[in-house]
C-alpha atoms as a PDB file:
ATOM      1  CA  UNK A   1     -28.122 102.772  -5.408  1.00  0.00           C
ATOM      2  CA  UNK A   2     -29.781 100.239  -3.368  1.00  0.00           C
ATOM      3  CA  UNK A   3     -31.288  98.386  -6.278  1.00  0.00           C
ATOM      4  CA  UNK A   4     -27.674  98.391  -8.138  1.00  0.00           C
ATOM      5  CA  UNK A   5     -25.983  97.087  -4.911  1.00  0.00           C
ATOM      6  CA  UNK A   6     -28.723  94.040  -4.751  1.00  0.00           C
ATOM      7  CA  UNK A   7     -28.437  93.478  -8.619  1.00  0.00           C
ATOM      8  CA  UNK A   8     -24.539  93.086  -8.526  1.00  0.00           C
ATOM      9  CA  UNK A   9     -24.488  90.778  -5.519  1.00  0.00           C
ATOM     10  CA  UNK A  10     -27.286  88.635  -6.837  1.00  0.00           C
ATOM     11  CA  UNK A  11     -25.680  88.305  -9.709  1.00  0.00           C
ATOM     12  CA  UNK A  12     -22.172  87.340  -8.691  1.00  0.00           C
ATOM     13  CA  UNK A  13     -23.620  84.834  -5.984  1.00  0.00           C
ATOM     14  CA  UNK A  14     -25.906  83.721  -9.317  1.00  0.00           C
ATOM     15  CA  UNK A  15     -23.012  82.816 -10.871  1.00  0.00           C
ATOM     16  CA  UNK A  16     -20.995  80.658  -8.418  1.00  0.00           C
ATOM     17  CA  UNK A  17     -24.041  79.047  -6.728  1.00  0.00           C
ATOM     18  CA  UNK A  18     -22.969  75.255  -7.765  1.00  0.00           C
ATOM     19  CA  UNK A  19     -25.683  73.428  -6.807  1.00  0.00           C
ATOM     20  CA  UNK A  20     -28.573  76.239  -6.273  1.00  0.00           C
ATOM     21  CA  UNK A  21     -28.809  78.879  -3.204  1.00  0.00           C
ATOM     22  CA  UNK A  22     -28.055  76.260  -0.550  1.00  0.00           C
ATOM     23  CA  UNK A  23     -24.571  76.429  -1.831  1.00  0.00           C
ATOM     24  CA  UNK A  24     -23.915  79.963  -1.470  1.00  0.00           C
ATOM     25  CA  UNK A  25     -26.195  80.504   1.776  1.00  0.00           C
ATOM     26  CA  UNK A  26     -23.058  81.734   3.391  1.00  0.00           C
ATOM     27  CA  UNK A  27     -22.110  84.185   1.553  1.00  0.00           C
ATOM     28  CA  UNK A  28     -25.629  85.651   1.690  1.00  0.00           C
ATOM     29  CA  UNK A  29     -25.977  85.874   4.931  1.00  0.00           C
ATOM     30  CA  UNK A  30     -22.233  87.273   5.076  1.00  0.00           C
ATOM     31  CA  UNK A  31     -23.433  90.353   2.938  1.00  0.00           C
ATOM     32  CA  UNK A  32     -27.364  90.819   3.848  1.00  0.00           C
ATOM     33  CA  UNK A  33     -26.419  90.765   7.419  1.00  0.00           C
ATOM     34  CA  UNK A  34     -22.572  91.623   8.305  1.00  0.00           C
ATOM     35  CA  UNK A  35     -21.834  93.416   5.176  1.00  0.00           C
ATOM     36  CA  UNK A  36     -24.907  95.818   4.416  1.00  0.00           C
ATOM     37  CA  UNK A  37     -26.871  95.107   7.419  1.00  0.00           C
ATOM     38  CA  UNK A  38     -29.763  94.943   5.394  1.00  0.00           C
ATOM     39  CA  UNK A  39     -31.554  92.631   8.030  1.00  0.00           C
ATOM     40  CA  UNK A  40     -30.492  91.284  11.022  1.00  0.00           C
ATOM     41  CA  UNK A  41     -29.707  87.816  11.764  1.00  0.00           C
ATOM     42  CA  UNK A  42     -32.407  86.852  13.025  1.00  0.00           C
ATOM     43  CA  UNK A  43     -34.534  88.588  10.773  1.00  0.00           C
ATOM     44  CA  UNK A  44     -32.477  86.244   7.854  1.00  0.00           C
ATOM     45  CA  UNK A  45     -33.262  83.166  10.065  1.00  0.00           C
ATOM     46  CA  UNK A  46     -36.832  84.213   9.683  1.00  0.00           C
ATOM     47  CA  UNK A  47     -36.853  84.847   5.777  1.00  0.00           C
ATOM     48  CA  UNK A  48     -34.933  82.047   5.219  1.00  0.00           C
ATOM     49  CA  UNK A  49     -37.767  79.931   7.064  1.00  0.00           C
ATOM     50  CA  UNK A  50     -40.498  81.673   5.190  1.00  0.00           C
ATOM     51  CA  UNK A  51     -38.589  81.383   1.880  1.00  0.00           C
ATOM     52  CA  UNK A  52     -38.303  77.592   2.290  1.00  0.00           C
ATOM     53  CA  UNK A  53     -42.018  77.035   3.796  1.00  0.00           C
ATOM     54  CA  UNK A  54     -43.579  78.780   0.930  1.00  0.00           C
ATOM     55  CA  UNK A  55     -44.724  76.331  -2.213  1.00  0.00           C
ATOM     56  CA  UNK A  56     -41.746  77.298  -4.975  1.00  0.00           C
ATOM     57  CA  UNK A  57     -38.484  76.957  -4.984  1.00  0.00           C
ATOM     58  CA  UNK A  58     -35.950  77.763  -2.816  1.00  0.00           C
ATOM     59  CA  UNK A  59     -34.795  80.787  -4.295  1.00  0.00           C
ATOM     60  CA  UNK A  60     -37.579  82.759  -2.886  1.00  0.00           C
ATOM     61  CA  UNK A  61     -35.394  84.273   0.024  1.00  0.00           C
ATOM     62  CA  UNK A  62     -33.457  86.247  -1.927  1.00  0.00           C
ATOM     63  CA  UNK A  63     -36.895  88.384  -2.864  1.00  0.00           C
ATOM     64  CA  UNK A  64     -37.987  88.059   0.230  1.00  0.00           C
ATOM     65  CA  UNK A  65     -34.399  89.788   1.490  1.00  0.00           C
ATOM     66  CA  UNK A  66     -35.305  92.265  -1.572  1.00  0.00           C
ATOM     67  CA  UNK A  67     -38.612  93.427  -0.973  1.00  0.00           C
ATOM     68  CA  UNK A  68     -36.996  93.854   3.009  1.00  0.00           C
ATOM     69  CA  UNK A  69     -34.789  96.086   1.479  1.00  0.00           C
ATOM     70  CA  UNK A  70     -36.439  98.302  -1.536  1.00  0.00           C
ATOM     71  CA  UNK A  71     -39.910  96.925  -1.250  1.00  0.00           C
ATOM     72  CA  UNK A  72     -41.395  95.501  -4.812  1.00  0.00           C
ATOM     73  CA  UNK A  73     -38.418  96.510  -6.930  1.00  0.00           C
ATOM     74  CA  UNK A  74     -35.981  95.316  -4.336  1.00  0.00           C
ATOM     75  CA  UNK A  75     -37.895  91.674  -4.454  1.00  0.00           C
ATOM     76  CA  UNK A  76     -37.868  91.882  -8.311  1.00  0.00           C
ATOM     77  CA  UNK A  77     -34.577  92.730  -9.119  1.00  0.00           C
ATOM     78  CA  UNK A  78     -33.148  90.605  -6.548  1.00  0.00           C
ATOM     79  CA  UNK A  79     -35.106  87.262  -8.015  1.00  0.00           C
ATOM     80  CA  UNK A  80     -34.455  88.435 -11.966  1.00  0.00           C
ATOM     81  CA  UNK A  81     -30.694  89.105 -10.348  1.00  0.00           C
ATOM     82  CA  UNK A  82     -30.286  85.586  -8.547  1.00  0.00           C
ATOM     83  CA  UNK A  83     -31.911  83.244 -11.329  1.00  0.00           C
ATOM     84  CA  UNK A  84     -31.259  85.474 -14.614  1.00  0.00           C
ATOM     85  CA  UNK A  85     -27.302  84.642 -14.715  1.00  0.00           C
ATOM     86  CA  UNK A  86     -27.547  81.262 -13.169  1.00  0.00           C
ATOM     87  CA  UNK A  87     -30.376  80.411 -16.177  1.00  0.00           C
ATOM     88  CA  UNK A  88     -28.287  81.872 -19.050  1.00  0.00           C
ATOM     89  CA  UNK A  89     -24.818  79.852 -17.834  1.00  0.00           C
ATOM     90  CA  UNK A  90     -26.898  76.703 -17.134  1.00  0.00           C
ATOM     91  CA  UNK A  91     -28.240  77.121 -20.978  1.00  0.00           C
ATOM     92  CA  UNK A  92     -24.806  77.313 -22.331  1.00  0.00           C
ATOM     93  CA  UNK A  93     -23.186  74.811 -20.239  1.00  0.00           C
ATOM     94  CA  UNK A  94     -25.730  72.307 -21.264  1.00  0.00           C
ATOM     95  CA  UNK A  95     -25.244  72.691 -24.747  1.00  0.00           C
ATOM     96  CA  UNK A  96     -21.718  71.672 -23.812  1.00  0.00           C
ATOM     97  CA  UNK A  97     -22.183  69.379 -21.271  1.00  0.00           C
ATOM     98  CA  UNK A  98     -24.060  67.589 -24.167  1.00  0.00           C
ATOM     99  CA  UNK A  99     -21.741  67.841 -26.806  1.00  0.00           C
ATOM    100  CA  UNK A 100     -18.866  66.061 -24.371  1.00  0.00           C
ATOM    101  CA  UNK A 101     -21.204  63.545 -22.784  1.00  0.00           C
ATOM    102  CA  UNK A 102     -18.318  60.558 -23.611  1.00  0.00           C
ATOM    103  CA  UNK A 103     -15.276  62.726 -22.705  1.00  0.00           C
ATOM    104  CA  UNK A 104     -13.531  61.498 -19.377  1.00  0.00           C
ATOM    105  CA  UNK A 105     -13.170  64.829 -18.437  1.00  0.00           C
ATOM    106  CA  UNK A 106     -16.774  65.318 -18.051  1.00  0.00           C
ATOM    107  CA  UNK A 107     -16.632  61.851 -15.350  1.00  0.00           C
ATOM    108  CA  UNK A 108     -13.968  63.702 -13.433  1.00  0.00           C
ATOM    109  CA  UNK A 109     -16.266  67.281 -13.366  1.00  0.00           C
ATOM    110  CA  UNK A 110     -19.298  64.817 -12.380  1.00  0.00           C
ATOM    111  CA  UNK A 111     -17.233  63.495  -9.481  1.00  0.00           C
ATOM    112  CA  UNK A 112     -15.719  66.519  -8.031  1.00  0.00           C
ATOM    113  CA  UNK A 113     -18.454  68.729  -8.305  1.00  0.00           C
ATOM    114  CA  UNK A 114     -20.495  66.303  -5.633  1.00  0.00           C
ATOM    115  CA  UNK A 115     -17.861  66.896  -2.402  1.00  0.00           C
ATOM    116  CA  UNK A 116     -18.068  70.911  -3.543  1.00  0.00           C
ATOM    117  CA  UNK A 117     -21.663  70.895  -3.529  1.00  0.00           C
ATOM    118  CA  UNK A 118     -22.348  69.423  -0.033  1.00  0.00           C
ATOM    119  CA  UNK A 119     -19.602  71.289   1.369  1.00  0.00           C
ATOM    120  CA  UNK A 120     -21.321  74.721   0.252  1.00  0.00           C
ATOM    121  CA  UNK A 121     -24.730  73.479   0.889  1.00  0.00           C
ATOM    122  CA  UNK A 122     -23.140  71.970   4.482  1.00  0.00           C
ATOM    123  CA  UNK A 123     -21.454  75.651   5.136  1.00  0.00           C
ATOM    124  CA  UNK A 124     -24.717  77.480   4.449  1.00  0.00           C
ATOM    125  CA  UNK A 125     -26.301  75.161   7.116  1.00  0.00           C
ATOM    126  CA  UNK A 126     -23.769  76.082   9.585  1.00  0.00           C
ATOM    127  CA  UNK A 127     -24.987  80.016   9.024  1.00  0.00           C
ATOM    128  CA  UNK A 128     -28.440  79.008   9.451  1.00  0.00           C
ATOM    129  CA  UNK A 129     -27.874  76.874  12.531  1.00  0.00           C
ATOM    130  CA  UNK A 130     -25.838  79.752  14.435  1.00  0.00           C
ATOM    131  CA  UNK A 131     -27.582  83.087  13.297  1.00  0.00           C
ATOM    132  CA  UNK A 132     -25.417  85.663  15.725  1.00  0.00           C
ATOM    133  CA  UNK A 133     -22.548  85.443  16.937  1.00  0.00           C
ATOM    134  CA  UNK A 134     -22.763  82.778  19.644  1.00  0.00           C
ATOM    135  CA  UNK A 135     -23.808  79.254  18.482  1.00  0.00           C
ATOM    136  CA  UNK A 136     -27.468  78.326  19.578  1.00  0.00           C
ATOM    137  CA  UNK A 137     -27.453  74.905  20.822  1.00  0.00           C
ATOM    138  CA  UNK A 138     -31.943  74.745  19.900  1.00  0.00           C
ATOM    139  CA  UNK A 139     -30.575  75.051  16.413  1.00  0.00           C
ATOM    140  CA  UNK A 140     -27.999  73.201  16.128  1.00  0.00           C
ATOM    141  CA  UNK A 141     -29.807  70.439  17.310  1.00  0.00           C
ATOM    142  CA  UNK A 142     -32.650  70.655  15.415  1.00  0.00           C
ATOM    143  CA  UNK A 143     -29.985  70.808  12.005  1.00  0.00           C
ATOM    144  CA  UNK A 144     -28.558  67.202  13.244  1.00  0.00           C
ATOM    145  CA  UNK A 145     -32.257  65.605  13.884  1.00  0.00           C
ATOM    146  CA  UNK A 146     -32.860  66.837  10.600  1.00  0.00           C
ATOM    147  CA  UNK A 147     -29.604  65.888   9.056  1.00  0.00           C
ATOM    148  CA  UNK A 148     -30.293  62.526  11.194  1.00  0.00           C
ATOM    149  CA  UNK A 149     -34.038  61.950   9.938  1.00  0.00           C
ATOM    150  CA  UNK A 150     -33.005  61.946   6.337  1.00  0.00           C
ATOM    151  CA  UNK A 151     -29.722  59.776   6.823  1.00  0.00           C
ATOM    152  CA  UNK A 152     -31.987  57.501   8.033  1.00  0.00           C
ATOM    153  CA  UNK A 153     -35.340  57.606   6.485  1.00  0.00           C
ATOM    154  CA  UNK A 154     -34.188  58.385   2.956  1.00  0.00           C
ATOM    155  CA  UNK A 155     -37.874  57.509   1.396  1.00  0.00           C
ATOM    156  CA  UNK A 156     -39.386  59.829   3.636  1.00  0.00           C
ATOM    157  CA  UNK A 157     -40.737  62.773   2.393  1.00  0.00           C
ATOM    158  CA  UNK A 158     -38.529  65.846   3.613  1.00  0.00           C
ATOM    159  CA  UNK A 159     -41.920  67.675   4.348  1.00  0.00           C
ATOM    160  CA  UNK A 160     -41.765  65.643   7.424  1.00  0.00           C
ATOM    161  CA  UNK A 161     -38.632  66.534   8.432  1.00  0.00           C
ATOM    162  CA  UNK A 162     -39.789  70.149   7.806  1.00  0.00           C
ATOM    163  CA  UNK A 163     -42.756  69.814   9.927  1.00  0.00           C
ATOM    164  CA  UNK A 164     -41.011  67.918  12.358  1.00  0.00           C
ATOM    165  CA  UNK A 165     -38.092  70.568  12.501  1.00  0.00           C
ATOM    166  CA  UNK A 166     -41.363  73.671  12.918  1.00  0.00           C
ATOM    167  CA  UNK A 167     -42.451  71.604  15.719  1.00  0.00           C
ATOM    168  CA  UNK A 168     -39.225  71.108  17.611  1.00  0.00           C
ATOM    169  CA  UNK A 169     -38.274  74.898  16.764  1.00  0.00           C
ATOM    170  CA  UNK A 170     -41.966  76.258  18.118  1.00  0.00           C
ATOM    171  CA  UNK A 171     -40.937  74.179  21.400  1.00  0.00           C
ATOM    172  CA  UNK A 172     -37.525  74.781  21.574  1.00  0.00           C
ATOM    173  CA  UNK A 173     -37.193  78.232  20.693  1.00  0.00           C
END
């Protein structure tokens, strides 16, 4: 039952993650921790950090949550659940997306889909910087340095800001 429950979310969160996992980060952590209590929060703070320091993309936390929960099948049904749905609409939708490439509809779709993105991606970071139930100010912080660093230093490489963000968070915290 475990496997079915991790197939079905995956795949509904697949399928409304506009703009990749950042986008629905919420919503993960809303049903991995306060929903099933698969992990705890800070246990999803820590995947979440492994997920995004490993080489690949970011997508790797949901089989990291996975293989928490039902070991190697868990991790494998979770990634095939999370990218499998997303893949098969992004397929279709470029066919289309193709097809109407000189329609002003497809402008206006361009345009609003970019204040929709950040503000998933930007609620996702809000779960991330306040992992229980009382806001940590160490995280918080280190979000707006990071936040900061690449408002400011947009040709740097964001593996700085990564390391830089480690650093402060191996200090801080």
């Amino acid at each position: 039952m475990t496997l079915l429950h991790l197939a079905l979310y995956f795949c509904i969160l697949s399928l409304i993650s506009v703009g990749g996992l950042p986008s629905v980060m919420g919503e993960v952590q809303r049903i991995v921790v306060e929903e099933q209590a698969w992990v705890t929060a800070p246990e999803f703070v820590q995947l979440y950090a492994v997920g995004q320091a490993s080489p690949g993309p970011n997508v790797l936390i949901v089989a990291l949550i996975g293989w928490k929960v039902a070991g190697l099948a868990g991790a494998l049904v979770a990634l095939f659940s999370m990218c499998g749905p997303a893949a098969a609409v992004s397929w279709w939708v470029s066919g289309l997306w193709e097809r109407f490439k000189d329609s002003p509809l497809r402008a206006v779709i361009q345009r609003a889909m970019v204040p929709l993105v950040v503000g998933l991606t930007a609620a996702g970071g809000v779960v991330l910087a306040t992992p229980g139930s009382t806001p940590d100010w160490r995280m918080w912080l280190i979000a707006v340095l990071a936040c900061g660093g690449m408002l400011a230093f947009k040709k740097l490489n964001p593996l700085w800001l990564l390391a830089g963000g480690g650093l402060i968070g191996a200090i801080l915290l």
